[in-house]
PDB file of N, CA and C in Angstrom:
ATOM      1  N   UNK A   1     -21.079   2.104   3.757  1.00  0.00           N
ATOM      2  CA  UNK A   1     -20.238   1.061   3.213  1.00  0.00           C
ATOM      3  C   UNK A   1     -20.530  -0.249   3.936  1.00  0.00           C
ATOM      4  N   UNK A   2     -20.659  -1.543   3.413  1.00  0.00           N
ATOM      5  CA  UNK A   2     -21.093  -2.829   3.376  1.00  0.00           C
ATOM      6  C   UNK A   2     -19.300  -3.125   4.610  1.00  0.00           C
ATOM      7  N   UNK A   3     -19.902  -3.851   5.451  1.00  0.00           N
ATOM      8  CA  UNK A   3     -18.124  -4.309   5.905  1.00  0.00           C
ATOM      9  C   UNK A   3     -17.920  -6.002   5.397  1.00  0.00           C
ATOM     10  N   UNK A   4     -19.227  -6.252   4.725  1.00  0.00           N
ATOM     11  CA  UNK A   4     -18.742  -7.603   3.660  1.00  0.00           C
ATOM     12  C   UNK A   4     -17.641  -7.293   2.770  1.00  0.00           C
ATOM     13  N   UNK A   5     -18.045  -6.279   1.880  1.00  0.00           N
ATOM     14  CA  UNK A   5     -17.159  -6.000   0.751  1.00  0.00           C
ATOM     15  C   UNK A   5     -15.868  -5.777   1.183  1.00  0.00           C
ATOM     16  N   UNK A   6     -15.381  -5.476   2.407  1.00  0.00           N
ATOM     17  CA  UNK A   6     -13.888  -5.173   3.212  1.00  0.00           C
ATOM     18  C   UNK A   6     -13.757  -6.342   3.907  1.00  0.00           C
ATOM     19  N   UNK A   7     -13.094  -7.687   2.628  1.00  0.00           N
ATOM     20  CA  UNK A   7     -12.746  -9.156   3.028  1.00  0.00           C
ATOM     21  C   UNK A   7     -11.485  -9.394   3.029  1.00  0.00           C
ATOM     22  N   UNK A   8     -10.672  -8.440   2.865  1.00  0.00           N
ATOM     23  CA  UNK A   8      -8.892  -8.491   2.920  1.00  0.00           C
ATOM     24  C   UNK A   8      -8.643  -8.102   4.451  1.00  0.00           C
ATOM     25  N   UNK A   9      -8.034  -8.464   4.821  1.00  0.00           N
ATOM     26  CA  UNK A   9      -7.243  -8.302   6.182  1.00  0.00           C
ATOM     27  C   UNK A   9      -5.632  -8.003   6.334  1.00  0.00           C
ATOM     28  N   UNK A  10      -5.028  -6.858   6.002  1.00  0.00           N
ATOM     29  CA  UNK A  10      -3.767  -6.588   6.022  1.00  0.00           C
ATOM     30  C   UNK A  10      -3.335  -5.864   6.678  1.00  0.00           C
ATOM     31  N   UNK A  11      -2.329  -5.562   6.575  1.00  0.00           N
ATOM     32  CA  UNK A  11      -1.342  -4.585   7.532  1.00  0.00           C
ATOM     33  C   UNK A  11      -1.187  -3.360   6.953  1.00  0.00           C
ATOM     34  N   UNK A  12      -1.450  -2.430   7.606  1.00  0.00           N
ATOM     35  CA  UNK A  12      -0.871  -0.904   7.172  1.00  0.00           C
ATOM     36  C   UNK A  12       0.174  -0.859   7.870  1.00  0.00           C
ATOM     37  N   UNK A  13       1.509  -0.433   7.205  1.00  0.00           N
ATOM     38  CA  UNK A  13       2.897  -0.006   7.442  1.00  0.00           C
ATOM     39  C   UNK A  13       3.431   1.141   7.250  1.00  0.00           C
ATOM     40  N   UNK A  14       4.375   1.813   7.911  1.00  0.00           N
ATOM     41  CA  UNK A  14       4.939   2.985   8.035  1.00  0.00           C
ATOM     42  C   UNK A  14       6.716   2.514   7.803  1.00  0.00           C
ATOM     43  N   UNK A  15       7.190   3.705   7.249  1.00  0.00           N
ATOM     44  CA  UNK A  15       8.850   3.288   7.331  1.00  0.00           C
ATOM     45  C   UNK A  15       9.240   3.991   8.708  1.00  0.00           C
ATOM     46  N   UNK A  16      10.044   3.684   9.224  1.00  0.00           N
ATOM     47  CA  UNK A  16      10.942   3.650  10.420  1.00  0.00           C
ATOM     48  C   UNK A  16      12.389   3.764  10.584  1.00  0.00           C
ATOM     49  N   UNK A  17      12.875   4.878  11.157  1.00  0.00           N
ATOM     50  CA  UNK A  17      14.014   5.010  10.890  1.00  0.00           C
ATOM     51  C   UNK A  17      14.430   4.576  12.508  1.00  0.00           C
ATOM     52  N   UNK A  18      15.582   3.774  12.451  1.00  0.00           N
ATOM     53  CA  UNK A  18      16.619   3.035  13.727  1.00  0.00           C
ATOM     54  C   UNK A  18      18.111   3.606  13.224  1.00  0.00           C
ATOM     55  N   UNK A  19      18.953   3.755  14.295  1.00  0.00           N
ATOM     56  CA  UNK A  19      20.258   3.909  14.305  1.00  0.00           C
ATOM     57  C   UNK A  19      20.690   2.300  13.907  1.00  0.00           C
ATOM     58  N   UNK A  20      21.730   2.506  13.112  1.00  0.00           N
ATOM     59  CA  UNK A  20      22.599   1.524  12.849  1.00  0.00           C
ATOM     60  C   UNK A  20      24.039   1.666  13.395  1.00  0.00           C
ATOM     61  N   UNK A  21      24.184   2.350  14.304  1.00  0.00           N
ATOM     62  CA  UNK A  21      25.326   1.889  15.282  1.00  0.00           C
ATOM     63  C   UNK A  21      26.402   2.384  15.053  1.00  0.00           C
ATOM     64  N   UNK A  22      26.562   2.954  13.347  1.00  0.00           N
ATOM     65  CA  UNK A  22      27.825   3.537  12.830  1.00  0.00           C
ATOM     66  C   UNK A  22      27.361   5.219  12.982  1.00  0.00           C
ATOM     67  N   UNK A  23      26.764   5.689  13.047  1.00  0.00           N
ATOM     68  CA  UNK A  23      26.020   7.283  12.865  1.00  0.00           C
ATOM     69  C   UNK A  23      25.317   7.359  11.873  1.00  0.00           C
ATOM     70  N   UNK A  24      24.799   6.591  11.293  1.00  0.00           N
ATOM     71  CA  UNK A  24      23.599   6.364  10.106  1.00  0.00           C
ATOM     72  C   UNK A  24      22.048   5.716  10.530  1.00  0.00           C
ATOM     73  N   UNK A  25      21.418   5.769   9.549  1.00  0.00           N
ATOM     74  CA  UNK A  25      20.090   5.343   9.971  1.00  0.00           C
ATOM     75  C   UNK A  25      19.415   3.788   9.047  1.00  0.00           C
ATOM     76  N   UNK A  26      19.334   3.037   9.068  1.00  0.00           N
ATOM     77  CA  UNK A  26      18.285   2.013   8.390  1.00  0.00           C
ATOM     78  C   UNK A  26      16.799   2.562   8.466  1.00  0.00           C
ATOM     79  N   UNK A  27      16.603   2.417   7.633  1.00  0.00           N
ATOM     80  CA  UNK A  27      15.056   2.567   7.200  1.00  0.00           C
ATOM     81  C   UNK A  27      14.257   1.051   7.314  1.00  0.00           C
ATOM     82  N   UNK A  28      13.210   1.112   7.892  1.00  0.00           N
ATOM     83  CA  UNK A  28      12.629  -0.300   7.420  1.00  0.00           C
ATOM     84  C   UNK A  28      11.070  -0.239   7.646  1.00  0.00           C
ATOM     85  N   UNK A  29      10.490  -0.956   7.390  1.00  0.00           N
ATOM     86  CA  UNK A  29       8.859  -0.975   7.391  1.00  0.00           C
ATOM     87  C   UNK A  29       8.282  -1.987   8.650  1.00  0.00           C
ATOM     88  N   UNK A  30       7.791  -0.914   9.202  1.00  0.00           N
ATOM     89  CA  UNK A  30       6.894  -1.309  10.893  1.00  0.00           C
ATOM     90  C   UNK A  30       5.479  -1.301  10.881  1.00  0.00           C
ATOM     91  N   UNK A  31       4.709  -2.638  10.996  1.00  0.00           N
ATOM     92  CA  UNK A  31       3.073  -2.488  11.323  1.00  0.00           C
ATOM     93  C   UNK A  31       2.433  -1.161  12.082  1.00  0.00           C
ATOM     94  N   UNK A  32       1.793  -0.718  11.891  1.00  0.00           N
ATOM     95  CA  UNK A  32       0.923   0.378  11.931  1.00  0.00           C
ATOM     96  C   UNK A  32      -0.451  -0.255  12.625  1.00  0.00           C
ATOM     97  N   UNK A  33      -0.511  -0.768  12.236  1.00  0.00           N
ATOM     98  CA  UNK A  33      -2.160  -1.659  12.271  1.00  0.00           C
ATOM     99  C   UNK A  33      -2.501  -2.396  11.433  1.00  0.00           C
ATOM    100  N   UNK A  34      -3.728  -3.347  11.735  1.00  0.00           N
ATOM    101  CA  UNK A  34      -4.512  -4.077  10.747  1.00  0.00           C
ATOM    102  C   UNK A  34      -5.829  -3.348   9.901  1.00  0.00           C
ATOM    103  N   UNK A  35      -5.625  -3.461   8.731  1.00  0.00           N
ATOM    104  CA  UNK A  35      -6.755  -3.007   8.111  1.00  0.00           C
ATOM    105  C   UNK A  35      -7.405  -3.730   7.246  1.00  0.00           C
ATOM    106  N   UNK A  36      -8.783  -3.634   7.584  1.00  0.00           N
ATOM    107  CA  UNK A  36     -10.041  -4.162   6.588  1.00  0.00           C
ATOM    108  C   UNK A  36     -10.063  -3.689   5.050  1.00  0.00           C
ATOM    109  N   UNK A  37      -9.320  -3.945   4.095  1.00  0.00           N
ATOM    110  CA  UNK A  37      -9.891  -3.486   2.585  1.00  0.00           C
ATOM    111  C   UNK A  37      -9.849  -4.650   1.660  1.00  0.00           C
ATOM    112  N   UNK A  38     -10.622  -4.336   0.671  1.00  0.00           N
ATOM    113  CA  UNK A  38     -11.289  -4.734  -0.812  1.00  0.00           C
ATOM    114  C   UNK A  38     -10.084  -4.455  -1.944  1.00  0.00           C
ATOM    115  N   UNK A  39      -9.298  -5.102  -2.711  1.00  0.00           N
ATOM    116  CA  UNK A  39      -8.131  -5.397  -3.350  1.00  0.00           C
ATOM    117  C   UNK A  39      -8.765  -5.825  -4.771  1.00  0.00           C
ATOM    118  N   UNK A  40      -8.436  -4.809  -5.588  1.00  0.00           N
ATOM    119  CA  UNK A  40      -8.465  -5.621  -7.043  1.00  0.00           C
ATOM    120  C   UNK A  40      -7.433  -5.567  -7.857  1.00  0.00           C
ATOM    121  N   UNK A  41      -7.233  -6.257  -8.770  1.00  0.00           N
ATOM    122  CA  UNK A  41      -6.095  -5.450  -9.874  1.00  0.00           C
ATOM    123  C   UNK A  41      -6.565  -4.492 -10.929  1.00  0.00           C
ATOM    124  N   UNK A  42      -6.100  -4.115 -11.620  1.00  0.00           N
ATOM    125  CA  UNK A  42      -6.584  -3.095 -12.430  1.00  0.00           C
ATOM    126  C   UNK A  42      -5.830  -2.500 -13.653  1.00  0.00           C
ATOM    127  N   UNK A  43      -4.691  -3.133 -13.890  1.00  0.00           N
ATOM    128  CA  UNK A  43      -3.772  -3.005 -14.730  1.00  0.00           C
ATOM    129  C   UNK A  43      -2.646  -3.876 -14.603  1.00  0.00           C
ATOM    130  N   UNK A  44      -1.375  -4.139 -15.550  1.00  0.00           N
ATOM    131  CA  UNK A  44      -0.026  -4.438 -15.062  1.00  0.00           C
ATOM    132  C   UNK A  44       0.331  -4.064 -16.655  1.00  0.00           C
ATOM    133  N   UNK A  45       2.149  -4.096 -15.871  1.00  0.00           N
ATOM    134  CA  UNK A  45       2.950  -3.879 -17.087  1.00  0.00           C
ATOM    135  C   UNK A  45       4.220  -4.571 -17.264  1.00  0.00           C
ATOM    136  N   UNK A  46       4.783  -4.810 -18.365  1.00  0.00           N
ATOM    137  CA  UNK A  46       6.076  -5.217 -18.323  1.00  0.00           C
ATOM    138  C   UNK A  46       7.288  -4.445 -19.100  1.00  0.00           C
ATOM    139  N   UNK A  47       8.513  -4.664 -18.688  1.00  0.00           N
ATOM    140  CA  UNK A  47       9.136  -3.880 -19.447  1.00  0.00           C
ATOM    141  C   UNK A  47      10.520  -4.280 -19.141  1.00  0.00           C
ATOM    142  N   UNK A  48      11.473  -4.307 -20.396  1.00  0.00           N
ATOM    143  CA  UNK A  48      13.087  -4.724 -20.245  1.00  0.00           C
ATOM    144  C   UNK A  48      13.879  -3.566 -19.831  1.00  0.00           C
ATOM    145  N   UNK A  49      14.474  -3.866 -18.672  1.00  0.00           N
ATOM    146  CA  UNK A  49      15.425  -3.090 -18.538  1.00  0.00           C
ATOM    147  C   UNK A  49      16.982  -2.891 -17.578  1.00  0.00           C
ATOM    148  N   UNK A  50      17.861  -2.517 -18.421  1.00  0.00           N
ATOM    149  CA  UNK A  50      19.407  -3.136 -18.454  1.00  0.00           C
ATOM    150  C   UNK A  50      19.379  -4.927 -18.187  1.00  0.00           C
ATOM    151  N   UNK A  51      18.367  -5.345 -19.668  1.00  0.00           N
ATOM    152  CA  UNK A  51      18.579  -7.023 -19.599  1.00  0.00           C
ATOM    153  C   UNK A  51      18.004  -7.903 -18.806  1.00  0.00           C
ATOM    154  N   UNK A  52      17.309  -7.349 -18.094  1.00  0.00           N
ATOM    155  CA  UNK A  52      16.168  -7.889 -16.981  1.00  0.00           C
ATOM    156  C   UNK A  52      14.868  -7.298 -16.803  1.00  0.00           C
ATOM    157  N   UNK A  53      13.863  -8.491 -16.957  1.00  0.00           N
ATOM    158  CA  UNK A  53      12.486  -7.847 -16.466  1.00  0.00           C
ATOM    159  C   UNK A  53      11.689  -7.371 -15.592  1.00  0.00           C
ATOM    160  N   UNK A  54      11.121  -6.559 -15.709  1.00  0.00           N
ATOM    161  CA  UNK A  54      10.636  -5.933 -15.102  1.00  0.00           C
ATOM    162  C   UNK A  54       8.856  -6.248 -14.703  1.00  0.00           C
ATOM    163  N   UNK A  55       8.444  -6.310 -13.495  1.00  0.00           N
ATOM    164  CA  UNK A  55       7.020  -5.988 -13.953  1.00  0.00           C
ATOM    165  C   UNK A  55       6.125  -5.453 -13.200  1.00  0.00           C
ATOM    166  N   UNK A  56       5.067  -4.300 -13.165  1.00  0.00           N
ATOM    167  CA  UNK A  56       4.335  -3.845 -12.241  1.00  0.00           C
ATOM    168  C   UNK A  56       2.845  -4.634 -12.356  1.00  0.00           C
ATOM    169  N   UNK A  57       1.728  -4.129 -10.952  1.00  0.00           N
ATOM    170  CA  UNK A  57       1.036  -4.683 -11.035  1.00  0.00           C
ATOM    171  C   UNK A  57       0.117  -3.693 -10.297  1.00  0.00           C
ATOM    172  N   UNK A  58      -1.235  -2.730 -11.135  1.00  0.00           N
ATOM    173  CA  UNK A  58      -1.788  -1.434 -10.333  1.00  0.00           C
ATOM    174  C   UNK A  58      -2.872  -2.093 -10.066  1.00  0.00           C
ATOM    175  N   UNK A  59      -3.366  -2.036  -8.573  1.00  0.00           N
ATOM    176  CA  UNK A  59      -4.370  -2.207  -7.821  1.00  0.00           C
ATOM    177  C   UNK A  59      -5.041  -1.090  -7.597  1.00  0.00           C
ATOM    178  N   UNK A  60      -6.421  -1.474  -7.166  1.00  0.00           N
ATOM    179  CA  UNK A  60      -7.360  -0.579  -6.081  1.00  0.00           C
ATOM    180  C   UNK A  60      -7.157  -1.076  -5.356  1.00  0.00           C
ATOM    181  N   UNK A  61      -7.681  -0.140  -3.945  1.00  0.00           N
ATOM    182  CA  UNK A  61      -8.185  -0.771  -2.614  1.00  0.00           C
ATOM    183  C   UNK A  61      -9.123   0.398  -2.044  1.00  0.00           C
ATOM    184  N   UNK A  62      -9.920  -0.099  -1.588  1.00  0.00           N
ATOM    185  CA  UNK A  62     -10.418   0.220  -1.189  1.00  0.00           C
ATOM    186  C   UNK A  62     -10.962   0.159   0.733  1.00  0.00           C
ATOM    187  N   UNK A  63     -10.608   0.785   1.929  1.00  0.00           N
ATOM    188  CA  UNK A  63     -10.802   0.573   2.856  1.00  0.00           C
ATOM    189  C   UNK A  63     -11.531   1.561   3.831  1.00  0.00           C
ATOM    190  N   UNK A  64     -12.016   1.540   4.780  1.00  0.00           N
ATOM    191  CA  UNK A  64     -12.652   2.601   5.417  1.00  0.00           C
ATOM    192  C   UNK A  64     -12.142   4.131   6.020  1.00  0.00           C
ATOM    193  N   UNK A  65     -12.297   4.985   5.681  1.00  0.00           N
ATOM    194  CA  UNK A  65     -11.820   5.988   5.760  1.00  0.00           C
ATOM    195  C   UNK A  65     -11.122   6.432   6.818  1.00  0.00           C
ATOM    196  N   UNK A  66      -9.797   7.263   7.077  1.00  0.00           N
ATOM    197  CA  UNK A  66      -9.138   6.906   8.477  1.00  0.00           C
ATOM    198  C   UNK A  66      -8.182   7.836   7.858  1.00  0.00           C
ATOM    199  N   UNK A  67      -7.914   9.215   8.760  1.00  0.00           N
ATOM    200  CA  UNK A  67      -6.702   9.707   8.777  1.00  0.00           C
ATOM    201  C   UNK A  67      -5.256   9.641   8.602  1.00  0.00           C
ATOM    202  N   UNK A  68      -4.940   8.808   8.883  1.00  0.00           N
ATOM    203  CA  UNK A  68      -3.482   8.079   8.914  1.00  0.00           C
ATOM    204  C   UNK A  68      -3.025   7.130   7.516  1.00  0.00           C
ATOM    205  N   UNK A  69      -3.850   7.140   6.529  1.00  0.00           N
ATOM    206  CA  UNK A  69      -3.612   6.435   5.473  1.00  0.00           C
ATOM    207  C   UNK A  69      -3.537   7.434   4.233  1.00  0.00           C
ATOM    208  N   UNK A  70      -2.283   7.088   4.205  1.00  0.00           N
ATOM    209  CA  UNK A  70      -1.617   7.870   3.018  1.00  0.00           C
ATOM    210  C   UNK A  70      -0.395   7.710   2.341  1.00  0.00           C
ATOM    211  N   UNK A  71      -0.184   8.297   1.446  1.00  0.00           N
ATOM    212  CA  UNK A  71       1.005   8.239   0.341  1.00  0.00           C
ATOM    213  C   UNK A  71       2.597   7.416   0.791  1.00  0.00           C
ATOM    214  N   UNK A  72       2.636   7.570   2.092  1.00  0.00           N
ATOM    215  CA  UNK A  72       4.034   7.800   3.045  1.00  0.00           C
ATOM    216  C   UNK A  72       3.612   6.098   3.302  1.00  0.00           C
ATOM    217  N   UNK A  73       2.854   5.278   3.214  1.00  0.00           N
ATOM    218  CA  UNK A  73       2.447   4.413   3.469  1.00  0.00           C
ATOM    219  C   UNK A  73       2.320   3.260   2.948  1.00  0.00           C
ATOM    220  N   UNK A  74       2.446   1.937   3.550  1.00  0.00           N
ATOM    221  CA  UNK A  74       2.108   0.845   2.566  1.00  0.00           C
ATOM    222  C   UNK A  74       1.169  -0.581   3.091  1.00  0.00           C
ATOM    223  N   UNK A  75       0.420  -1.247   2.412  1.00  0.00           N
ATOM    224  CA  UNK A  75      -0.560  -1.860   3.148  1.00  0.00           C
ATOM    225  C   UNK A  75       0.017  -3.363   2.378  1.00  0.00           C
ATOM    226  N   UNK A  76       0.222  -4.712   3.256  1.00  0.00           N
ATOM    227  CA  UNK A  76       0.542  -5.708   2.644  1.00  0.00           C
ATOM    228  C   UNK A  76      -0.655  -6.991   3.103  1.00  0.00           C
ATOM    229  N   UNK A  77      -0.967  -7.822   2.105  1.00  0.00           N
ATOM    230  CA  UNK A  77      -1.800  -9.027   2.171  1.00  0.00           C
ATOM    231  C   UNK A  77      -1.135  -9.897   1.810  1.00  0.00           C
ATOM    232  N   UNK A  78      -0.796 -10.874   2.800  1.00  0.00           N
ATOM    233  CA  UNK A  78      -0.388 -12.611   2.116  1.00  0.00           C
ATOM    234  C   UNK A  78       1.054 -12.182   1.824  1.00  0.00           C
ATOM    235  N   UNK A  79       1.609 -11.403   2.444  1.00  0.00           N
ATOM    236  CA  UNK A  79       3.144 -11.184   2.165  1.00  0.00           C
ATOM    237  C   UNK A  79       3.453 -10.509   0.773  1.00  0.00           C
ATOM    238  N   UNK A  80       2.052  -9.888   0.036  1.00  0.00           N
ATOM    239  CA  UNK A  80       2.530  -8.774  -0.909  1.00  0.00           C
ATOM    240  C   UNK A  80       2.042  -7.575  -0.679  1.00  0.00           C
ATOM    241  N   UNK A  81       3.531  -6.677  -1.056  1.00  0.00           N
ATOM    242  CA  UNK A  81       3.628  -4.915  -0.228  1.00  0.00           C
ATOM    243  C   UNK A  81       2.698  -4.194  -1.701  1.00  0.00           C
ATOM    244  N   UNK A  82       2.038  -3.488  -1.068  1.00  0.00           N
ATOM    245  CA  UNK A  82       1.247  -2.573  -2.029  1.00  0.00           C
ATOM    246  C   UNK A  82       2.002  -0.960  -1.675  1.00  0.00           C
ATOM    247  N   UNK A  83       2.240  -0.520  -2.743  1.00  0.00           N
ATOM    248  CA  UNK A  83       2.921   1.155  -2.570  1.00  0.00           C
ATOM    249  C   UNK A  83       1.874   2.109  -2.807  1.00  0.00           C
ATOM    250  N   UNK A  84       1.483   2.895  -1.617  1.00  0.00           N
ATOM    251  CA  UNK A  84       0.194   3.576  -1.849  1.00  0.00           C
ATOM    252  C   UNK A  84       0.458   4.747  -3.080  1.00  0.00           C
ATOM    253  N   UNK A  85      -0.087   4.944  -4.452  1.00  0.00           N
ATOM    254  CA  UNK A  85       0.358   5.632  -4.954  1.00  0.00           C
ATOM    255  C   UNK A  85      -0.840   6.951  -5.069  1.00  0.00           C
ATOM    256  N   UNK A  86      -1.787   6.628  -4.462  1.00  0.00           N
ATOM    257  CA  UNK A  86      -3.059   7.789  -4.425  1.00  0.00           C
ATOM    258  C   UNK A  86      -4.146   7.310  -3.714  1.00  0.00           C
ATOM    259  N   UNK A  87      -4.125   8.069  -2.733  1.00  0.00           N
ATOM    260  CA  UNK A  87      -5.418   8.009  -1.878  1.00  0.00           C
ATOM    261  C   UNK A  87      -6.343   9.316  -1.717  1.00  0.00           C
ATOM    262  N   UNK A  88      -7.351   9.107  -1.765  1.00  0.00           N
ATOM    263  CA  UNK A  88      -8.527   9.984  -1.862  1.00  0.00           C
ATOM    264  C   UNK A  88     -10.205   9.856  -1.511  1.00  0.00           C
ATOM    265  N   UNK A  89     -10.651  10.569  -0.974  1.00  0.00           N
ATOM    266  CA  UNK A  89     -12.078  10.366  -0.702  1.00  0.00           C
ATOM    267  C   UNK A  89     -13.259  10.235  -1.364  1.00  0.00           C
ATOM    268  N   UNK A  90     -13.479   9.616  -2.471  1.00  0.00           N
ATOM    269  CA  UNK A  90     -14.179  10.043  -3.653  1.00  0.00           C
ATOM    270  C   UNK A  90     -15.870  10.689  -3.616  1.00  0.00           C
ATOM    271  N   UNK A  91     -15.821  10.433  -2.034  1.00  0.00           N
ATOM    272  CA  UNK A  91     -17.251  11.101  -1.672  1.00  0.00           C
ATOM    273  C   UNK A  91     -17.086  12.375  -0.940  1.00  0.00           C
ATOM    274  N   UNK A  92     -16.481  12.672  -0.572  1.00  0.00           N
ATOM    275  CA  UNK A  92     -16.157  13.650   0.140  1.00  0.00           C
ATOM    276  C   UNK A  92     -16.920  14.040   1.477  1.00  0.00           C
ATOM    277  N   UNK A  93     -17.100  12.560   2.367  1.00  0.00           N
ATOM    278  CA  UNK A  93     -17.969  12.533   3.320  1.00  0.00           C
ATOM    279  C   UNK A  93     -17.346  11.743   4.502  1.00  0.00           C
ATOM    280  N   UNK A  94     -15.849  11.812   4.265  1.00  0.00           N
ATOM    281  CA  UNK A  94     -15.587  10.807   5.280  1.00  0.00           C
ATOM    282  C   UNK A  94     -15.753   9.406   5.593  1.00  0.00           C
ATOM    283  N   UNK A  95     -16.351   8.615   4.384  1.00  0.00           N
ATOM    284  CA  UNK A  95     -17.324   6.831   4.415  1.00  0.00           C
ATOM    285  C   UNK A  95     -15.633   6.447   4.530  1.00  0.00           C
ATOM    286  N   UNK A  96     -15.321   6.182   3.281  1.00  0.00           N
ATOM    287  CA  UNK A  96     -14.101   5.450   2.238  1.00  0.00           C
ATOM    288  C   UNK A  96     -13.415   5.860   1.536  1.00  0.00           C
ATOM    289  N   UNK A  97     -11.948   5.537   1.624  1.00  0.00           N
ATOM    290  CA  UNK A  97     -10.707   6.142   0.717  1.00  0.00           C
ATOM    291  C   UNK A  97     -10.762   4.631  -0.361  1.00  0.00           C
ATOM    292  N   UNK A  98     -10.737   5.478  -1.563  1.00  0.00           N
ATOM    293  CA  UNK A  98     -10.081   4.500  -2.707  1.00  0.00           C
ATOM    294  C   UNK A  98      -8.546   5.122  -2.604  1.00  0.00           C
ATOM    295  N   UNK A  99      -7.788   3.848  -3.023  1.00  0.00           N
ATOM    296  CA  UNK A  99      -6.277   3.648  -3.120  1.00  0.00           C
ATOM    297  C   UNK A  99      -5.913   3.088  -4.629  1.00  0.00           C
ATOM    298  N   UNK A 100      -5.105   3.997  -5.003  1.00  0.00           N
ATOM    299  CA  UNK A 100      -4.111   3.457  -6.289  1.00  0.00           C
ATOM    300  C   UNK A 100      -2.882   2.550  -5.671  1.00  0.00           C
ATOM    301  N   UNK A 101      -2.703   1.532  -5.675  1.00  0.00           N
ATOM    302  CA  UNK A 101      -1.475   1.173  -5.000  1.00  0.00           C
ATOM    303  C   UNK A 101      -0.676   0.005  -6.280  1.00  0.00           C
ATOM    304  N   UNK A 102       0.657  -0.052  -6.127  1.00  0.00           N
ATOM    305  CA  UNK A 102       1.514  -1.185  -7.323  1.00  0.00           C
ATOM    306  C   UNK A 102       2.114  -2.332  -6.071  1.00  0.00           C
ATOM    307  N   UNK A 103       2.740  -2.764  -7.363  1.00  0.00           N
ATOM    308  CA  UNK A 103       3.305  -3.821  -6.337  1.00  0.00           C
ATOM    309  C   UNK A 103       4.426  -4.069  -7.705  1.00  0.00           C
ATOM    310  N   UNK A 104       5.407  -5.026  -7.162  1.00  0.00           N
ATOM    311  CA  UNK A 104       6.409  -5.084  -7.945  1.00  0.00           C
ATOM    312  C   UNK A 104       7.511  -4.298  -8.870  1.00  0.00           C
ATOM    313  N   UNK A 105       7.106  -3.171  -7.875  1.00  0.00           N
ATOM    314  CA  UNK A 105       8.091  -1.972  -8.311  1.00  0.00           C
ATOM    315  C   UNK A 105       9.472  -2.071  -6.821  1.00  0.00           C
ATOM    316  N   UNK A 106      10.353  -1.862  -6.722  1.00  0.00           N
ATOM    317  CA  UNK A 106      11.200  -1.200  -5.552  1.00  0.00           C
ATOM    318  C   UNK A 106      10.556  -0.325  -4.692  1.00  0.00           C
ATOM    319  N   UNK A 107      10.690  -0.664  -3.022  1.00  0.00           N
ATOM    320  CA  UNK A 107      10.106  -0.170  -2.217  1.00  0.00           C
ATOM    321  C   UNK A 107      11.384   0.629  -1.555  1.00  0.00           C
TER     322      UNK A 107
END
């Protein structure tokens, strides 16, 4: 794999659970690391619902292959969250994971 073609620079994030002080937990999203990937779009959709719009937006990404990147996960560029919705090795050699990821859905 070319490390030209890996010209995005974002954050891989994990959710995180903290006490909130009452006996409950907040959830929230904590940097993981920086990662090198390749971002395209690849679809979007729109759709009404209860009177308000809606709209998604399905990306690739593509970044260098790495254990820790997966489903449970989310990678953001320029302050937009990508929801990993499928990651996989398409070579089956360890190079590079392609990523299905949306955006503009509820995280």
């Amino acid at each position: 794999m070319q490390a030209g073609k890996l010209r995005h620079r974002a954050e891989l994030q994990r959710q995180d659970e903290t006490s909130d002080g009452a006996g409950g937990v907040t959830l929230a999203w904590v940097k993981e690391r920086d990662i090198w990937c390749h971002i395209r779009s690849i679809s979007g959709v729109q759709k009404m619902e209860s009177m308000r719009r809606e709209s998604s937006i399905s990306h690739e990404i593509t970044v260098r292959y790495a254990d820790d990147v997966d489903t449970t996960k989310r990678i953001v560029y320029n302050g937009k969250a990508f929801n990993l919705d499928a990651v996989w090795d398409p070579d089956e050699i360890g190079e590079r994971l392609e990523i299905i990821a949306s955006t503009g859905v509820p995280t």
